[in-house]
C-alpha atoms as a PDB file:
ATOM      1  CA  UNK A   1       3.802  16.129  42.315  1.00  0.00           C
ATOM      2  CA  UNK A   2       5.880  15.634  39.074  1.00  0.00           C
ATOM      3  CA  UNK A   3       4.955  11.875  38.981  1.00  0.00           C
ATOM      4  CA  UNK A   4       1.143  12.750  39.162  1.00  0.00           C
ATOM      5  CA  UNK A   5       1.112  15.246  36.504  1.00  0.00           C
ATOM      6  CA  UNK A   6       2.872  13.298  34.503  1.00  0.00           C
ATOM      7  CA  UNK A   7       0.597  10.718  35.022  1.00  0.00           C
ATOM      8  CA  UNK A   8      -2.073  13.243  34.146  1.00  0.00           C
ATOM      9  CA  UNK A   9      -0.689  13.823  31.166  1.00  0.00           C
ATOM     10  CA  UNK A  10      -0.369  10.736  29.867  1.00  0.00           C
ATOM     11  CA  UNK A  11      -3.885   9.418  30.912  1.00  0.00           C
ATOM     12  CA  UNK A  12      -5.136  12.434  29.069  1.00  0.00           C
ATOM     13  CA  UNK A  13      -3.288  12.269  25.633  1.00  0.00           C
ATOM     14  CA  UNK A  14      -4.075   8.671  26.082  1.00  0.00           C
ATOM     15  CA  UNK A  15      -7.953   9.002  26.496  1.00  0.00           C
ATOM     16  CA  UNK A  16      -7.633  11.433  23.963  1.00  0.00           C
ATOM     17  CA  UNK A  17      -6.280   8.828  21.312  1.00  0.00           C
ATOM     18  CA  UNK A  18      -8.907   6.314  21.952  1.00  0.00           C
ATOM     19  CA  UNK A  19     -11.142   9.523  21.355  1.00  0.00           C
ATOM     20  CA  UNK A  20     -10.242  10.236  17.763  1.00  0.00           C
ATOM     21  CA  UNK A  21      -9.783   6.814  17.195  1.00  0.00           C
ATOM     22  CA  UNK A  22     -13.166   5.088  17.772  1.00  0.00           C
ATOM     23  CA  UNK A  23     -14.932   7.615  15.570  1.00  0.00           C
ATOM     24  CA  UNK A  24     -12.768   6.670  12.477  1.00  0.00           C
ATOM     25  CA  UNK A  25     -13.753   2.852  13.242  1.00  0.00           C
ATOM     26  CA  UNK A  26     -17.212   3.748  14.583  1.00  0.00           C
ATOM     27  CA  UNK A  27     -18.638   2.361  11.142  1.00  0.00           C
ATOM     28  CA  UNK A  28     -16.375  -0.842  10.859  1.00  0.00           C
ATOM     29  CA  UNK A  29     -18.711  -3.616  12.057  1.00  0.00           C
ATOM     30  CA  UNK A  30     -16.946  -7.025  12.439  1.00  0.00           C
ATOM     31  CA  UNK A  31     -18.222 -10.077  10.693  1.00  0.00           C
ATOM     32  CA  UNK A  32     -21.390 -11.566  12.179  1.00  0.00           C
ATOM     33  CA  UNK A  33     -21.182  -8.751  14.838  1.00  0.00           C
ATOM     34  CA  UNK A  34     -25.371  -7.824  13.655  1.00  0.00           C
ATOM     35  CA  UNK A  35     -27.945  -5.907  15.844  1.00  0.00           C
ATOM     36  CA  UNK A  36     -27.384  -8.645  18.392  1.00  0.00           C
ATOM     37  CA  UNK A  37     -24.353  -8.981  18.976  1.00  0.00           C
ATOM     38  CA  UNK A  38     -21.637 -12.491  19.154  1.00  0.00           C
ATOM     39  CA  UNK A  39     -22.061 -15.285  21.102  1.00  0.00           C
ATOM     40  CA  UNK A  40     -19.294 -15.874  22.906  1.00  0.00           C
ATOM     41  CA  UNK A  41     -19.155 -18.768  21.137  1.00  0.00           C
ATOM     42  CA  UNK A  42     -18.822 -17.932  18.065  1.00  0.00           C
ATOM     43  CA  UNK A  43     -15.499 -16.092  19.159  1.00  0.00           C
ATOM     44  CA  UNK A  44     -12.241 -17.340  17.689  1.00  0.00           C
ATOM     45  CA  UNK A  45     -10.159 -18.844  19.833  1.00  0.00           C
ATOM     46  CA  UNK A  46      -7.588 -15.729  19.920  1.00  0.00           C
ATOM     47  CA  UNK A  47     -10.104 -13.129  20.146  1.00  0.00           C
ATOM     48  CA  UNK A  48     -11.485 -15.269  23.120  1.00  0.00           C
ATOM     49  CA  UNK A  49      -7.541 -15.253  24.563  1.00  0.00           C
ATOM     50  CA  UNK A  50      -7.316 -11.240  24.123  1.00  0.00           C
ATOM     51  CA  UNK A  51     -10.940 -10.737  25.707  1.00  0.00           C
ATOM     52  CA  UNK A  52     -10.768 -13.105  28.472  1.00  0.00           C
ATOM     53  CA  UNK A  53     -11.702 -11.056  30.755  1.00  0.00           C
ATOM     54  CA  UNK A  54     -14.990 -10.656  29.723  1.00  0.00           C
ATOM     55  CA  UNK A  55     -16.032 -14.466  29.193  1.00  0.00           C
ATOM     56  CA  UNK A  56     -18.486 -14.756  32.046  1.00  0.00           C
ATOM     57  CA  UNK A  57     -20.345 -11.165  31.031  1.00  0.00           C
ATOM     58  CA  UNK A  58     -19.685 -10.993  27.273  1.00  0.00           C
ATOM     59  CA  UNK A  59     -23.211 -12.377  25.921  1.00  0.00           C
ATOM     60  CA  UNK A  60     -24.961  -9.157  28.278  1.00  0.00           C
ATOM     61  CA  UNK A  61     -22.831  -6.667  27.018  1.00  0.00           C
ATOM     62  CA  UNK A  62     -24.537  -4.371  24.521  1.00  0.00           C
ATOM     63  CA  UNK A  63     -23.817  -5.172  20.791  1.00  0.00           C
ATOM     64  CA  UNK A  64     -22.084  -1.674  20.766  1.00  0.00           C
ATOM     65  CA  UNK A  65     -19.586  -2.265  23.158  1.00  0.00           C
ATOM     66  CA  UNK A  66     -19.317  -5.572  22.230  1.00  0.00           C
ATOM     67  CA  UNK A  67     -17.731  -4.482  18.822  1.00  0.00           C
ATOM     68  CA  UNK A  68     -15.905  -2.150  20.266  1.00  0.00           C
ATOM     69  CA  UNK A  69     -14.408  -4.737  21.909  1.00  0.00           C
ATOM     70  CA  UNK A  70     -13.734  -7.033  19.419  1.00  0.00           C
ATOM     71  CA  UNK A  71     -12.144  -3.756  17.584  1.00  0.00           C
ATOM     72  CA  UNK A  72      -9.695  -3.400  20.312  1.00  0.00           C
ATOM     73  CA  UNK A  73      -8.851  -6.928  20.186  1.00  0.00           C
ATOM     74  CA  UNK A  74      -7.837  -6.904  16.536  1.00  0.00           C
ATOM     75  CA  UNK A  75      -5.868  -3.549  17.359  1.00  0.00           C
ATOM     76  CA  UNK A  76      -4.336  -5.503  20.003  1.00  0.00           C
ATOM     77  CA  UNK A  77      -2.993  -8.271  17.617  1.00  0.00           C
ATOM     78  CA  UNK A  78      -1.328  -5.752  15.655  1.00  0.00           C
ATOM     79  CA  UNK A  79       1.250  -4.299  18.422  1.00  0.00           C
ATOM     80  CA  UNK A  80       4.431  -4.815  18.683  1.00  0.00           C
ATOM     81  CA  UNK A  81       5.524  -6.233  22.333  1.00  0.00           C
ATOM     82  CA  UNK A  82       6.169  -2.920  23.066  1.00  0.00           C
ATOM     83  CA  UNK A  83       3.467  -1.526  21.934  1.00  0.00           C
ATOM     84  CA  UNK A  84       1.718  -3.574  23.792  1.00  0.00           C
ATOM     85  CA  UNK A  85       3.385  -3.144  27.435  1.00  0.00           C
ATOM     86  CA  UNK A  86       2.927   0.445  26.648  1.00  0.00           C
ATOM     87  CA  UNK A  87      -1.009   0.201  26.371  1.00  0.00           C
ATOM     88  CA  UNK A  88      -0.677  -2.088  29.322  1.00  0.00           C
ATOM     89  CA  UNK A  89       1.395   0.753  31.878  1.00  0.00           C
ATOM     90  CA  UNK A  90      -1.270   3.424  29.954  1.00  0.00           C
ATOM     91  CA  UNK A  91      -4.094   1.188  31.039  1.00  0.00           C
ATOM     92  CA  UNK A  92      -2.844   0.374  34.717  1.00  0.00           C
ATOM     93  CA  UNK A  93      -2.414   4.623  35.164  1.00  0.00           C
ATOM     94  CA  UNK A  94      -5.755   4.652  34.458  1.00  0.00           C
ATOM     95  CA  UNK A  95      -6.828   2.043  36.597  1.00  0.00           C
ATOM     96  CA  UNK A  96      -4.978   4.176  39.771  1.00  0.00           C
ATOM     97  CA  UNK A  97      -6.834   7.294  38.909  1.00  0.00           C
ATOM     98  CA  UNK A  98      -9.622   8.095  41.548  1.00  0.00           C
ATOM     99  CA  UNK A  99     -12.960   8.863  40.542  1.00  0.00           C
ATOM    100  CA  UNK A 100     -12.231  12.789  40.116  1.00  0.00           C
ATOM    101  CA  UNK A 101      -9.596  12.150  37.987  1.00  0.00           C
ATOM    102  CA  UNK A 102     -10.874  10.514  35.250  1.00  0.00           C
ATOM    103  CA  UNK A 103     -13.693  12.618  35.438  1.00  0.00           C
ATOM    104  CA  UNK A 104     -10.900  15.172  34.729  1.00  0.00           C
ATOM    105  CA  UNK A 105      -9.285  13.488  32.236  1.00  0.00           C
ATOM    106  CA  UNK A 106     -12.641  12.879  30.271  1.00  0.00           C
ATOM    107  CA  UNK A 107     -14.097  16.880  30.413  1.00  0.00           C
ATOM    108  CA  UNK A 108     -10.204  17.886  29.237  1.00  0.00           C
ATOM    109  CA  UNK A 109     -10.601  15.365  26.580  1.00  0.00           C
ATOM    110  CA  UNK A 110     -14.212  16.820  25.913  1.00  0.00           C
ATOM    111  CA  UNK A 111     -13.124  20.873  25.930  1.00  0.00           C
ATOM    112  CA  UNK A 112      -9.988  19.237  23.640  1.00  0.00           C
ATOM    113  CA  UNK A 113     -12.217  18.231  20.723  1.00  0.00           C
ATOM    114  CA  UNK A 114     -14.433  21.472  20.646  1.00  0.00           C
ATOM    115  CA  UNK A 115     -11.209  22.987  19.672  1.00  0.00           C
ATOM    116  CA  UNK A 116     -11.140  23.929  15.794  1.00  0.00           C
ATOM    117  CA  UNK A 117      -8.706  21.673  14.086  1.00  0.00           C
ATOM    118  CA  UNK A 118      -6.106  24.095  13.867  1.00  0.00           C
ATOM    119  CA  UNK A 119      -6.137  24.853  17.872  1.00  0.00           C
ATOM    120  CA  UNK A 120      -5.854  20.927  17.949  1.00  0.00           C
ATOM    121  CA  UNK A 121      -3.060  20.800  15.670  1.00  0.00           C
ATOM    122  CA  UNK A 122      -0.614  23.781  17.749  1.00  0.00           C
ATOM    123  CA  UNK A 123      -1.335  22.049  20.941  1.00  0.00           C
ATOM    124  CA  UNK A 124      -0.381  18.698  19.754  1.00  0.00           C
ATOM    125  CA  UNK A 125       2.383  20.415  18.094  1.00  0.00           C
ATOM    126  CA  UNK A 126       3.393  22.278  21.485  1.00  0.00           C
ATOM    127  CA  UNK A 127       3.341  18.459  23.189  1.00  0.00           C
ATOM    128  CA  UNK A 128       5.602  17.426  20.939  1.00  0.00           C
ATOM    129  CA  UNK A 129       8.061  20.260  21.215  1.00  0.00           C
ATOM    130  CA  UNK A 130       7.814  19.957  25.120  1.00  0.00           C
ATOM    131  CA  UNK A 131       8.785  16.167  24.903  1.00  0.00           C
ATOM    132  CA  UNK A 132      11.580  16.578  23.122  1.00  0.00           C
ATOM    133  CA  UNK A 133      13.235  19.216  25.571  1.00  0.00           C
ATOM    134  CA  UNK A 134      15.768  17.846  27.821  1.00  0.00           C
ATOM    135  CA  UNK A 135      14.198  16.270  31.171  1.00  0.00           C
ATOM    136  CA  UNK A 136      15.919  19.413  32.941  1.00  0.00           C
ATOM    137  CA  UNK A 137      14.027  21.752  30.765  1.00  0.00           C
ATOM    138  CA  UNK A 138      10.991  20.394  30.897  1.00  0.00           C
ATOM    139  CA  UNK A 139      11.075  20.020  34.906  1.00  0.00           C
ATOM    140  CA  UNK A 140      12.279  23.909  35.088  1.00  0.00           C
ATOM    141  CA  UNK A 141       9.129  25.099  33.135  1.00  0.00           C
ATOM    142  CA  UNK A 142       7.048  22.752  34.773  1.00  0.00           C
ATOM    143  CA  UNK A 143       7.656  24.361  37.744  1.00  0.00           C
ATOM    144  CA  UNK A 144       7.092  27.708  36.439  1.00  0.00           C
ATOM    145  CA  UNK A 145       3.894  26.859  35.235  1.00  0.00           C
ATOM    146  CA  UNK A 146       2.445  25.616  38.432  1.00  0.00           C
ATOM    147  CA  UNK A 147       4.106  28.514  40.409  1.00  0.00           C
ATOM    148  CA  UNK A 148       1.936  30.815  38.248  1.00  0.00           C
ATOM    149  CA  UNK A 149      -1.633  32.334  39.183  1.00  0.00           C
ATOM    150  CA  UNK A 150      -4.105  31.332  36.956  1.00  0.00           C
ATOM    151  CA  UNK A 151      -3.963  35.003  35.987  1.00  0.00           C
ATOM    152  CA  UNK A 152      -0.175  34.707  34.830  1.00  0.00           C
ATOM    153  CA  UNK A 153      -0.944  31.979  33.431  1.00  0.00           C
ATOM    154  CA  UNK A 154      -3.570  33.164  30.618  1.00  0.00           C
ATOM    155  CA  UNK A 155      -1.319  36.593  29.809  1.00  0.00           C
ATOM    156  CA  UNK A 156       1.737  33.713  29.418  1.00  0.00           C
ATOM    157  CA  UNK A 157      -0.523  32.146  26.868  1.00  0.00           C
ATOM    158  CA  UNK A 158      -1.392  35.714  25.111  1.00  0.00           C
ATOM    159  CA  UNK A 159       1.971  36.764  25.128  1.00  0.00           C
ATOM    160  CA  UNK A 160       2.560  33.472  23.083  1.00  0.00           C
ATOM    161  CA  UNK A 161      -0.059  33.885  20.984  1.00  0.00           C
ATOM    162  CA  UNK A 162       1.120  37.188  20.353  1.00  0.00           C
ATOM    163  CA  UNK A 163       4.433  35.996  19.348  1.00  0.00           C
ATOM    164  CA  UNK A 164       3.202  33.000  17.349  1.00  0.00           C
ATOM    165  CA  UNK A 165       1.073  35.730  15.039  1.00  0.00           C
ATOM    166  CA  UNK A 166       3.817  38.195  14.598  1.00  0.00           C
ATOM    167  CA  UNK A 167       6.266  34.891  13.508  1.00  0.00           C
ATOM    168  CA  UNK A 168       3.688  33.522  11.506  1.00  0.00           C
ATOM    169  CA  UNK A 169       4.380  29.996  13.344  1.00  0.00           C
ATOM    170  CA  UNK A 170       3.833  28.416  16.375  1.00  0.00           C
ATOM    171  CA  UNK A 171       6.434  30.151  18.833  1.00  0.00           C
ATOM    172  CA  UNK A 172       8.916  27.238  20.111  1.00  0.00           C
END
């Protein structure tokens, strides 16, 4: 149960930093990457290395996702080694969600960026504070939070609230 909502966890903050990351480099349009697209030819040989696995589909993918992909690529060239067997563990989670899962992942990521940018900015800030308790801490509230009704669990979150408004601060 840990292991999967871990994994949850990850996949999410993980879907949700591709999300604020392709709008910044939405406009960013790679040379000779037009209306129509890039032949597959007309690759270089290392972006052709790092998108292998498209070779055989790449001139019927859409010109959109096309650059998309060749802005991944060049993101890719810019990791570290681990950097990049990070993104590779993120990407194989992924690959082991089911269906419903990702579909979960996606709507949290959705309901995460109608959030006003300060709500965004406490719970990113609350992530961070929760990874850098000890593993025994973070285990011992994990289990508190899913031993709680959903009931408890929204008068926990107003009696934080509560507390964060009286300190002025997010409560930690």
């Amino acid at each position: 149960m840990r292991n999967r909502m871990r994994r949850h966890w990850l996949v999410a903050c993980a879907a949700l930093a591709v999300a604020f990351a392709l709008p910044a480099v939405a406009d960013d349009v790679p040379p000779g990457a037009g209306p129509a697209g890039v032949p597959w030819q007309q690759l270089s040989p290392e972006q052709q290395r790092v998108l292998g696995q498209f070779h055989g589909r790449w001139d019927s993918l859409p010109p959109q996702q096309q650059r998309a992909l060749l802005r991944g690529a060049e993101r890719w060239e810019t990791l570290s080694p681990e950097q990049r067997q990070h993104m590779q563990q993120r990407a194989e989670q992924w690959r082991n969600l089911s269906p419903e899962q990702r579909q979960e992942v996606r709507e949290r990521a959705q309901r995460f960026k109608q959030l006003s940018p300060e709500e965004q900015a406490r719970l990113r800030e609350e992530y961070k504070h929760f990874q850098n308790l000890p593993p025994g801490e973070q285990e011992k509230r994990r289990r508190r939070w899913e031993q709680m009704s959903p009931e408890e669990r929204e008068a926990a979150r107003g009696r934080r609230d509560q507390r964060q408004d009286k300190a002025g601060k997010p409560d930690r």
